[in-house]
C-alpha atoms as a PDB file:
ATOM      1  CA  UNK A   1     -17.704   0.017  12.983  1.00  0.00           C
ATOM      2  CA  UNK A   2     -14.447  -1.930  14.193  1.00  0.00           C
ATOM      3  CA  UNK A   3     -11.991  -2.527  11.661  1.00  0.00           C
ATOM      4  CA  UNK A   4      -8.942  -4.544  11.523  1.00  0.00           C
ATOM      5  CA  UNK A   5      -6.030  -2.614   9.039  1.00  0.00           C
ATOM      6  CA  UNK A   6      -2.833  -3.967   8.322  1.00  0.00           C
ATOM      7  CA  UNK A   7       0.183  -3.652   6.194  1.00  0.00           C
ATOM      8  CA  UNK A   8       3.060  -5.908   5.087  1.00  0.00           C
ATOM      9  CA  UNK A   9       4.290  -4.086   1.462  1.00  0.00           C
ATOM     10  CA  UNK A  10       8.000  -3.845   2.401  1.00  0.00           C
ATOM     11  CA  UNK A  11       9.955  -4.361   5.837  1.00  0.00           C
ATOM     12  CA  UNK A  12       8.002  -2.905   7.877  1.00  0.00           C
ATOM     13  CA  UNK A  13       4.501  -4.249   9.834  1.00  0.00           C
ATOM     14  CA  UNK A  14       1.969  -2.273  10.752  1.00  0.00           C
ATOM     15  CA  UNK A  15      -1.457  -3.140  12.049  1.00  0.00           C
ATOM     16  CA  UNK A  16      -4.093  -1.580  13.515  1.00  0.00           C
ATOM     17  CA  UNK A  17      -7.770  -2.203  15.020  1.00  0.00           C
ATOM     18  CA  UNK A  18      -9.815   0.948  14.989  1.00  0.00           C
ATOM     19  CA  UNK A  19     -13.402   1.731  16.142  1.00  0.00           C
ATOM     20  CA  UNK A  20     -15.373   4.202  14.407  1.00  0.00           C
ATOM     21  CA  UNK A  21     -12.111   6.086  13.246  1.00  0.00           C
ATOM     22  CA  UNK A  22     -11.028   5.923  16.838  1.00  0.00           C
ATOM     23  CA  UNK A  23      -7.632   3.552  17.471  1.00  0.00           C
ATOM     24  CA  UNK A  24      -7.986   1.041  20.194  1.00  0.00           C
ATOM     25  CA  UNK A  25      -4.771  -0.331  19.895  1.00  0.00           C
ATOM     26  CA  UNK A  26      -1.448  -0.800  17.019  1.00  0.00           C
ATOM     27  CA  UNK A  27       1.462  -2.998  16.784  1.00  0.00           C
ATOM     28  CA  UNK A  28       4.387  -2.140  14.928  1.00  0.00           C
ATOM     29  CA  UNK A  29       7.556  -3.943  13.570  1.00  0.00           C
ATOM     30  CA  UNK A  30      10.591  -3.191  11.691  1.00  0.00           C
ATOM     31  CA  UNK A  31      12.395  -6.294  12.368  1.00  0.00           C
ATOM     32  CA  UNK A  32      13.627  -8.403   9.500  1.00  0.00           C
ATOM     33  CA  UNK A  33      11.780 -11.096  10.348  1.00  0.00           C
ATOM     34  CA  UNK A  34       9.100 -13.064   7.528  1.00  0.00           C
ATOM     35  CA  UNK A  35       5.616 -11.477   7.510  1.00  0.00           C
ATOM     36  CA  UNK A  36       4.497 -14.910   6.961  1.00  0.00           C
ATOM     37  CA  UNK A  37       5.469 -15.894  10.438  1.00  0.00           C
ATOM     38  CA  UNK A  38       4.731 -12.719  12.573  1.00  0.00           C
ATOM     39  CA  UNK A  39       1.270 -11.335  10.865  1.00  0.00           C
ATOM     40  CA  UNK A  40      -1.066 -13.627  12.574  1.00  0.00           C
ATOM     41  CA  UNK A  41       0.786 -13.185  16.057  1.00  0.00           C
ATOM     42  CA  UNK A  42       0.648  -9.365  15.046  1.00  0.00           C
ATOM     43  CA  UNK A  43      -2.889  -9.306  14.484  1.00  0.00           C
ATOM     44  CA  UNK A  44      -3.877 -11.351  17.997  1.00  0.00           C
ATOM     45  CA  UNK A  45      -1.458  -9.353  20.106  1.00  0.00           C
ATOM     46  CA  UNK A  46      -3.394  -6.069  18.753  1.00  0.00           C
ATOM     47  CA  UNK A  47      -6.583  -7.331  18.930  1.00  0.00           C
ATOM     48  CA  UNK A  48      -6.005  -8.428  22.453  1.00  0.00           C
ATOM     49  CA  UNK A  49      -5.092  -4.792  23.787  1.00  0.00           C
ATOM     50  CA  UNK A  50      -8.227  -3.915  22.335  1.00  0.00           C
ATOM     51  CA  UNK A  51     -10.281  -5.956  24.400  1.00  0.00           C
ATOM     52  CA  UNK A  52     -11.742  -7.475  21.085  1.00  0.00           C
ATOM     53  CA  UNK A  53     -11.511 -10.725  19.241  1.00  0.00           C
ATOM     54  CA  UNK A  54     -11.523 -11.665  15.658  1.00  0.00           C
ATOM     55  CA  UNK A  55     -15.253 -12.459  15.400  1.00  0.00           C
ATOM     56  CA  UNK A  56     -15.984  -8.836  16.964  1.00  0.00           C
ATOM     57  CA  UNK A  57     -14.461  -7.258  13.838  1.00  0.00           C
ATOM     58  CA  UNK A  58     -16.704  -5.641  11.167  1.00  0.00           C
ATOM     59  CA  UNK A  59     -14.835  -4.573   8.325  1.00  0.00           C
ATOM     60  CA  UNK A  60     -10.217  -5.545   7.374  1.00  0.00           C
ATOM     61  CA  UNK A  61      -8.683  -3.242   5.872  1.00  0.00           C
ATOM     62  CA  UNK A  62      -5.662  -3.953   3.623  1.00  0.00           C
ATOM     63  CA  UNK A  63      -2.358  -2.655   1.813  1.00  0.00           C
ATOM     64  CA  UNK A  64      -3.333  -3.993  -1.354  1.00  0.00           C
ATOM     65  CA  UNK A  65       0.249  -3.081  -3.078  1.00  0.00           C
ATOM     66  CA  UNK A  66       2.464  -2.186  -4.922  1.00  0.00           C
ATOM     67  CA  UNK A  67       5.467  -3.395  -2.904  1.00  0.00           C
ATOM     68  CA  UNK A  68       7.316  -6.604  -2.355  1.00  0.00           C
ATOM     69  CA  UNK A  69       6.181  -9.201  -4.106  1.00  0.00           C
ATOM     70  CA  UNK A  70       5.968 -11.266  -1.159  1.00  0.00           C
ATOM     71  CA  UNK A  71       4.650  -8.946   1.354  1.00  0.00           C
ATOM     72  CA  UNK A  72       2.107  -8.005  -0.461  1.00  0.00           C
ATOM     73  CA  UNK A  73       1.029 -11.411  -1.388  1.00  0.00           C
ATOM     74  CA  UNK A  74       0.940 -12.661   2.718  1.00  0.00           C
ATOM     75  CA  UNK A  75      -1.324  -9.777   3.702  1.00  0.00           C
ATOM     76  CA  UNK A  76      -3.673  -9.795   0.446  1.00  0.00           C
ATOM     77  CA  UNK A  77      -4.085 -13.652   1.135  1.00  0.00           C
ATOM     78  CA  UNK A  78      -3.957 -12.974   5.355  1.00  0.00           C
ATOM     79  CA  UNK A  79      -6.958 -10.235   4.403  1.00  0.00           C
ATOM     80  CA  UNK A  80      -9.224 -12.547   2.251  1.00  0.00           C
ATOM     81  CA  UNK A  81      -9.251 -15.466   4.065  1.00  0.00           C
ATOM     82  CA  UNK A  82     -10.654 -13.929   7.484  1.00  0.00           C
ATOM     83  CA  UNK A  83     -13.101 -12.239   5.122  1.00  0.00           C
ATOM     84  CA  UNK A  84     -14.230 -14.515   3.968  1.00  0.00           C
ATOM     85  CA  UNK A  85     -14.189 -17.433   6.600  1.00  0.00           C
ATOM     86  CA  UNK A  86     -15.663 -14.641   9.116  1.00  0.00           C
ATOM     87  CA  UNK A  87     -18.163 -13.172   6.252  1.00  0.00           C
ATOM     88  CA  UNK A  88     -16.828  -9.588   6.723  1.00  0.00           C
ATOM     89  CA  UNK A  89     -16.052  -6.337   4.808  1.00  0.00           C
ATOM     90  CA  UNK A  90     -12.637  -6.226   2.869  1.00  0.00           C
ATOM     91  CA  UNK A  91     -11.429  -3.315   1.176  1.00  0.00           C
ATOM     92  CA  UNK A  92      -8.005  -2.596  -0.523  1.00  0.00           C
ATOM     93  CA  UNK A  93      -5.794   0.330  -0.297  1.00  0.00           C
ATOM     94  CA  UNK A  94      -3.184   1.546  -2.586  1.00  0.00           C
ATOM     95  CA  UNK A  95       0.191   1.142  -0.270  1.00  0.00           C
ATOM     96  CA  UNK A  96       1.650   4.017  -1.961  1.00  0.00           C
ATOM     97  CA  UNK A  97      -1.305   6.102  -0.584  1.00  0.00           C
ATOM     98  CA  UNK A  98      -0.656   4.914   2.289  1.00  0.00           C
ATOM     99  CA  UNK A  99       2.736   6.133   2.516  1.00  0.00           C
ATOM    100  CA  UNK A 100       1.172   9.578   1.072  1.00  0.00           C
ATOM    101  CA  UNK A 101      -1.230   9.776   3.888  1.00  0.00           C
ATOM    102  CA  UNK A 102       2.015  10.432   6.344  1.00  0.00           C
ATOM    103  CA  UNK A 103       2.222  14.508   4.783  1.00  0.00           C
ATOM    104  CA  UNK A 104      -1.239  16.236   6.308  1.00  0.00           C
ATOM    105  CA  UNK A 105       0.547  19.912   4.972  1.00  0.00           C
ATOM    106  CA  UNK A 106       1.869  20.500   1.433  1.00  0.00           C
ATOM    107  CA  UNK A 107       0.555  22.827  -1.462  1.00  0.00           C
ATOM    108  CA  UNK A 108       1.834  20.919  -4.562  1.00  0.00           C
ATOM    109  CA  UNK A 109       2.467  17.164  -5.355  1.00  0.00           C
ATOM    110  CA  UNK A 110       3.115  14.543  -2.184  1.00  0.00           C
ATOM    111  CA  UNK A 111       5.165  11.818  -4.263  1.00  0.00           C
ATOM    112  CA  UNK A 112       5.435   7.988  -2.576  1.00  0.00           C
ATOM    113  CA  UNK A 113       7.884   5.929  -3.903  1.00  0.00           C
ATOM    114  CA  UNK A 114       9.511   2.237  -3.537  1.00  0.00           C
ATOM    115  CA  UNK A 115      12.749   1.673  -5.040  1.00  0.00           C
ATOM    116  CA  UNK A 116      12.180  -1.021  -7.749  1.00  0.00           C
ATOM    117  CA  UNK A 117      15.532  -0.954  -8.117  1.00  0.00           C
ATOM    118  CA  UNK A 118      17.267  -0.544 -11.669  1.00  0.00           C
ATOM    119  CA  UNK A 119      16.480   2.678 -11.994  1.00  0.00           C
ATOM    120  CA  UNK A 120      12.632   2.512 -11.377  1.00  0.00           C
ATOM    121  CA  UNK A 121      10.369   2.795  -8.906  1.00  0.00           C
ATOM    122  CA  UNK A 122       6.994   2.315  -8.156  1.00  0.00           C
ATOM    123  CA  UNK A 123       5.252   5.673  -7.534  1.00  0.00           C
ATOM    124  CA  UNK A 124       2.228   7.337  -7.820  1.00  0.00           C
ATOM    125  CA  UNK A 125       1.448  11.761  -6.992  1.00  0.00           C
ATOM    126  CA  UNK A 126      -1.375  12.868  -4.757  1.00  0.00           C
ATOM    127  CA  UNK A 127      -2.467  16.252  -4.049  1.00  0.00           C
ATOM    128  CA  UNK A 128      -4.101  17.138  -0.721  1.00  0.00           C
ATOM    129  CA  UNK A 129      -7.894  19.138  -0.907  1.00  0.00           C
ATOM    130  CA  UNK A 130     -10.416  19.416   1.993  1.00  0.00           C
ATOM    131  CA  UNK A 131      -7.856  16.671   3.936  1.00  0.00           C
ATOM    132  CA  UNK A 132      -8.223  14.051   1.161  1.00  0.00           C
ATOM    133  CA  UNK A 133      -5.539  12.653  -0.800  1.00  0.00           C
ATOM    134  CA  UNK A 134      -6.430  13.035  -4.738  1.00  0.00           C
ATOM    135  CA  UNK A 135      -4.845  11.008  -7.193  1.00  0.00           C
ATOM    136  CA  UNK A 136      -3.034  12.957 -10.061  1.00  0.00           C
ATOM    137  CA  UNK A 137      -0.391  10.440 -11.438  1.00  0.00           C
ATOM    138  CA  UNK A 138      -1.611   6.829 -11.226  1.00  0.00           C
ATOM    139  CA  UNK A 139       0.030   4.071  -9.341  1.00  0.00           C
ATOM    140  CA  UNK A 140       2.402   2.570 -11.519  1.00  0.00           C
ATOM    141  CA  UNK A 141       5.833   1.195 -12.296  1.00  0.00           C
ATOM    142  CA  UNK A 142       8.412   4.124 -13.773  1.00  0.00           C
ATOM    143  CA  UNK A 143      11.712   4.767 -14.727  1.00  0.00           C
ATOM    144  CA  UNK A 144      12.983   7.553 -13.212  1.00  0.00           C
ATOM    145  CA  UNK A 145      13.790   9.677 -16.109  1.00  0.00           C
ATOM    146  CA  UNK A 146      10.505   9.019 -16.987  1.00  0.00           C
ATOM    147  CA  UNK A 147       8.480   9.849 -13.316  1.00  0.00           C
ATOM    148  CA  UNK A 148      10.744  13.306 -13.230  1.00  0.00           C
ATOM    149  CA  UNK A 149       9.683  14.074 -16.633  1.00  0.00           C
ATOM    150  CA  UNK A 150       6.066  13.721 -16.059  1.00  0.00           C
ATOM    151  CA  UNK A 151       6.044  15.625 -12.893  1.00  0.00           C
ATOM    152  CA  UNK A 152       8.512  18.419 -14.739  1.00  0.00           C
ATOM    153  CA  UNK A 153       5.247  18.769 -17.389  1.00  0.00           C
ATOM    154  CA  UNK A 154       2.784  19.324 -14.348  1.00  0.00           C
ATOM    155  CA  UNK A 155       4.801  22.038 -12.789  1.00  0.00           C
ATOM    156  CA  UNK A 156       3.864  21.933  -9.363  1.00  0.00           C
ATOM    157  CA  UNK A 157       6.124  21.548  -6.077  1.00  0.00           C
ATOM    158  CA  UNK A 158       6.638  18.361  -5.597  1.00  0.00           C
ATOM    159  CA  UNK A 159       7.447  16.620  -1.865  1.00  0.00           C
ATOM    160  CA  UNK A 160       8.894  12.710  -2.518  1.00  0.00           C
ATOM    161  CA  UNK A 161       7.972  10.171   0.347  1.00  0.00           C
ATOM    162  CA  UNK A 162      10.319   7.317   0.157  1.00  0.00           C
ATOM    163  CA  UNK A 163      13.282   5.724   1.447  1.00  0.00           C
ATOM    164  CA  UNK A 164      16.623   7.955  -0.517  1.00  0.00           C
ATOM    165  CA  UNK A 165      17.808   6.921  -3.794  1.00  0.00           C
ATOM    166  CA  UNK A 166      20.315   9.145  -4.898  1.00  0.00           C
ATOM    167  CA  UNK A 167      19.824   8.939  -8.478  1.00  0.00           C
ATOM    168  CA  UNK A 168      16.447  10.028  -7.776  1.00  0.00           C
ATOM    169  CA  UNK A 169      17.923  13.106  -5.842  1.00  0.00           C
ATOM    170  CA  UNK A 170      20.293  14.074  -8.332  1.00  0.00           C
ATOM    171  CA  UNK A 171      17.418  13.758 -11.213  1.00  0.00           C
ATOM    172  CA  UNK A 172      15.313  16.184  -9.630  1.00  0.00           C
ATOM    173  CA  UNK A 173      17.256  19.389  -9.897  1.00  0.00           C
ATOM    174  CA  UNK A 174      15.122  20.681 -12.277  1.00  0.00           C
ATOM    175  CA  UNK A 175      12.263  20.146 -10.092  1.00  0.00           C
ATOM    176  CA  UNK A 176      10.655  22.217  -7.450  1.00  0.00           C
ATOM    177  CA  UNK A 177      11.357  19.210  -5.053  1.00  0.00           C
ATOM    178  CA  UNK A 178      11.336  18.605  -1.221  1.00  0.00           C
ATOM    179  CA  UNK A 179      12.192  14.593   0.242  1.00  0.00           C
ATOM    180  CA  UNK A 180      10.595  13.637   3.556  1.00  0.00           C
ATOM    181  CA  UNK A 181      11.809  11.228   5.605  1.00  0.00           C
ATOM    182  CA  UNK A 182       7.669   9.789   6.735  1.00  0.00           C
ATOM    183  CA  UNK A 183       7.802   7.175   5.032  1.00  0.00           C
ATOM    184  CA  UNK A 184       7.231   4.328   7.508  1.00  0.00           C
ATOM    185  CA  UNK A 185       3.316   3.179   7.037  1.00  0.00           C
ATOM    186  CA  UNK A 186       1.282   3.578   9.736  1.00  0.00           C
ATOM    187  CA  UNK A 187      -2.030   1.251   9.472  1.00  0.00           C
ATOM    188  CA  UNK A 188      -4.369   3.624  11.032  1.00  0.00           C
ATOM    189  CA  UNK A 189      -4.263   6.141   8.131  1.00  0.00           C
ATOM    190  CA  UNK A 190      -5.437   2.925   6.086  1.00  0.00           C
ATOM    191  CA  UNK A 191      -8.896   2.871   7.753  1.00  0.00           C
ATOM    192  CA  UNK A 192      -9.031   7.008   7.512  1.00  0.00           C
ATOM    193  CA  UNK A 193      -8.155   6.114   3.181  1.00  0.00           C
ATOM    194  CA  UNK A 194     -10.485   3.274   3.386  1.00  0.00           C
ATOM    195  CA  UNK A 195     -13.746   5.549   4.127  1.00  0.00           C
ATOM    196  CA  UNK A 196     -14.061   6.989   0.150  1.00  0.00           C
ATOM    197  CA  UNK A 197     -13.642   3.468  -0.983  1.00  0.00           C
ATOM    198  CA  UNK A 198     -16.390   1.031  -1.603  1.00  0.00           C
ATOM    199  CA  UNK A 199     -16.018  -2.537  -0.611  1.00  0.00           C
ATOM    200  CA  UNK A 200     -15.151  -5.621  -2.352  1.00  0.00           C
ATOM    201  CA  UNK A 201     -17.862  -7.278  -3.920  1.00  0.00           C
ATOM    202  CA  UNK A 202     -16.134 -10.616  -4.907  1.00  0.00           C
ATOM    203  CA  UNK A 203     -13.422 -11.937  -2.408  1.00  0.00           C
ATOM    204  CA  UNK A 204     -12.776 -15.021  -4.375  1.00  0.00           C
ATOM    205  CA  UNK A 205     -11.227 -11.914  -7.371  1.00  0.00           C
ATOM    206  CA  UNK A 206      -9.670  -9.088  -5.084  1.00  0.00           C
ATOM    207  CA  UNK A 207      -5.864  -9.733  -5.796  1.00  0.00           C
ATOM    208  CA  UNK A 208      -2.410  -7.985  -5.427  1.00  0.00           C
ATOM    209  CA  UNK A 209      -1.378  -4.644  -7.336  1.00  0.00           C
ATOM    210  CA  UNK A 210       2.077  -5.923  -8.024  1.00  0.00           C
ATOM    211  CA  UNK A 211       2.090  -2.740 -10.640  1.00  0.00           C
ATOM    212  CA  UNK A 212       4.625  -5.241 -12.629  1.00  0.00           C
ATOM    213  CA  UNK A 213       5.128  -8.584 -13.957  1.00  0.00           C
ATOM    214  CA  UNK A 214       6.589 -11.091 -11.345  1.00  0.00           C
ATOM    215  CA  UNK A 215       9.114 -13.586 -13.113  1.00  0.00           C
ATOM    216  CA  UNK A 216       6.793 -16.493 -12.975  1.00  0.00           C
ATOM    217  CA  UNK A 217       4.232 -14.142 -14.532  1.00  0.00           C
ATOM    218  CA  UNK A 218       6.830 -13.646 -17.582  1.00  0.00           C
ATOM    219  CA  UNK A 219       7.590 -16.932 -18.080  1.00  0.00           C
ATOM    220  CA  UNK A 220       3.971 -17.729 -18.086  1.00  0.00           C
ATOM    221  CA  UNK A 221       3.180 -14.841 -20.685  1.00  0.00           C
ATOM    222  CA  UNK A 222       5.769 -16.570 -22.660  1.00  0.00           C
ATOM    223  CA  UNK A 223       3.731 -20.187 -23.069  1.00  0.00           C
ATOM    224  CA  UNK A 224       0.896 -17.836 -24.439  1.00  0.00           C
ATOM    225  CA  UNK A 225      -1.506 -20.050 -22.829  1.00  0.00           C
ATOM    226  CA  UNK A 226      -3.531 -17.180 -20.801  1.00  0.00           C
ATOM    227  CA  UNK A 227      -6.678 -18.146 -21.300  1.00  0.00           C
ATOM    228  CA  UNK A 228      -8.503 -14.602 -20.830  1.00  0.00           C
ATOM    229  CA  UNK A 229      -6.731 -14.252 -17.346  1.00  0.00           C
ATOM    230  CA  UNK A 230      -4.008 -12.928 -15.812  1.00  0.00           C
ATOM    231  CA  UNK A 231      -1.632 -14.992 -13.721  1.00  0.00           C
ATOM    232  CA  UNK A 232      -2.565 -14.107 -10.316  1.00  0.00           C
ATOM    233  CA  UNK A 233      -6.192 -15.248 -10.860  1.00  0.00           C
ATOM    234  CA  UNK A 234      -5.041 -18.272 -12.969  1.00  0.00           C
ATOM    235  CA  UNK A 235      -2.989 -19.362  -9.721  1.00  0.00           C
END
């Protein structure tokens, strides 16, 4: 099985081509340059030091969100099309697991965050058994006094993955709490996540996990003409 796996949530992009859980070859980038411009180059430069080209790939691999807006959106759109133009397997990966999948050692809660800014952040807790990452605390978007009060009630250790936010630090005093700074994704461990995961069955529906409304998705809600869908789909 080759696979293709990249990521484009935040800054950062990370890509990957794998072959049978063996890398062949990465790229990485933490320029601050549009994902929309260097994801495609990305992808051919990688697939090139593997020797392989775009038809030889069996299954992509993709940060399905939460994240920026934006990012997200390029490499959910980047992922389906070459599905489904080249008729292969696509499967989606949480990009908070993702950023989980960086701590291989730690008895208690591994915490990924993004700052969402305003006092919240998108963040989800995972607890490592037999080497898999299990979900305890959904994906979602949270205030902060609301995450450290939900992971006070499951008193556990907790170890946050994420880039610092101090009122997130000073919040967690009451917490058995650790901060690592592994936070940069690296696209490999998406095709190690992507084994337990089945694949997507309709291309034409897999979407972002924004995790929270986009403007244009409030403004919409506010014309109340829905029409049994939400506004990605709609679009």
């Amino acid at each position: 099985m080759k696979t293709l796996a990249f990521d484009t949530s935040n800054t950062s992009l990370s890509v990957s081509v794998d072959q049978d859980g063996q890398q062949l070859a990465s790229f990485f980038s933490d320029e601050k340059k549009t994902h929309s411009v260097t994801l495609l180059p990305a992808i051919e430069k990688t697939l090139q030091d593997a020797n392989l080209s775009i038809t030889d790939i069996d299954e992509i691999v993709v940060a399905q969100g939460p994240g920026s807006f934006t990012g997200v959106r390029i490499a959910v759109t980047t992922a389906k099309t070459l599905a489904y133009t080249l008729n292969k397997q696509l499967k989606g990966v949480s990009s908070l697991q993702l950023i989980a999948a960086n701590i291989t050692e730690f008895e208690g809660l591994i915490v990924p965050y993004f700052d969402a800014r305003r006092s919240n952040v998108f963040a989800g807790a995972y607890e490592l058994k037999s080497e898999e990452l299990i979900e305890v605390l959904p994906d979602g978007h949270y205030v902060i006094d609301d995450l450290i009060t939900q992971l006070e009630s499951l008193k556990r250790p907790v170890m946050f993955v994420g880039t610092p936010i101090e009122e997130l630090t000073t919040k967690s005093d009451n917490l058995d709490a650790q901060f690592s700074s592994e936070y940069i994704p690296n696209a490999h461990n998406l095709v190690k996540l992507a084994k337990s995961i089945n694949p997507v069955t309709d291309i034409d529906a897999f979407i972002p996990k924004y995790l929270r409304y986009t403007k244009a998705e409030y403004d919409w809600l506010k014309t109340g003409e829905t029409s049994g869908k939400d506004y990605v789909q709609r679009v």
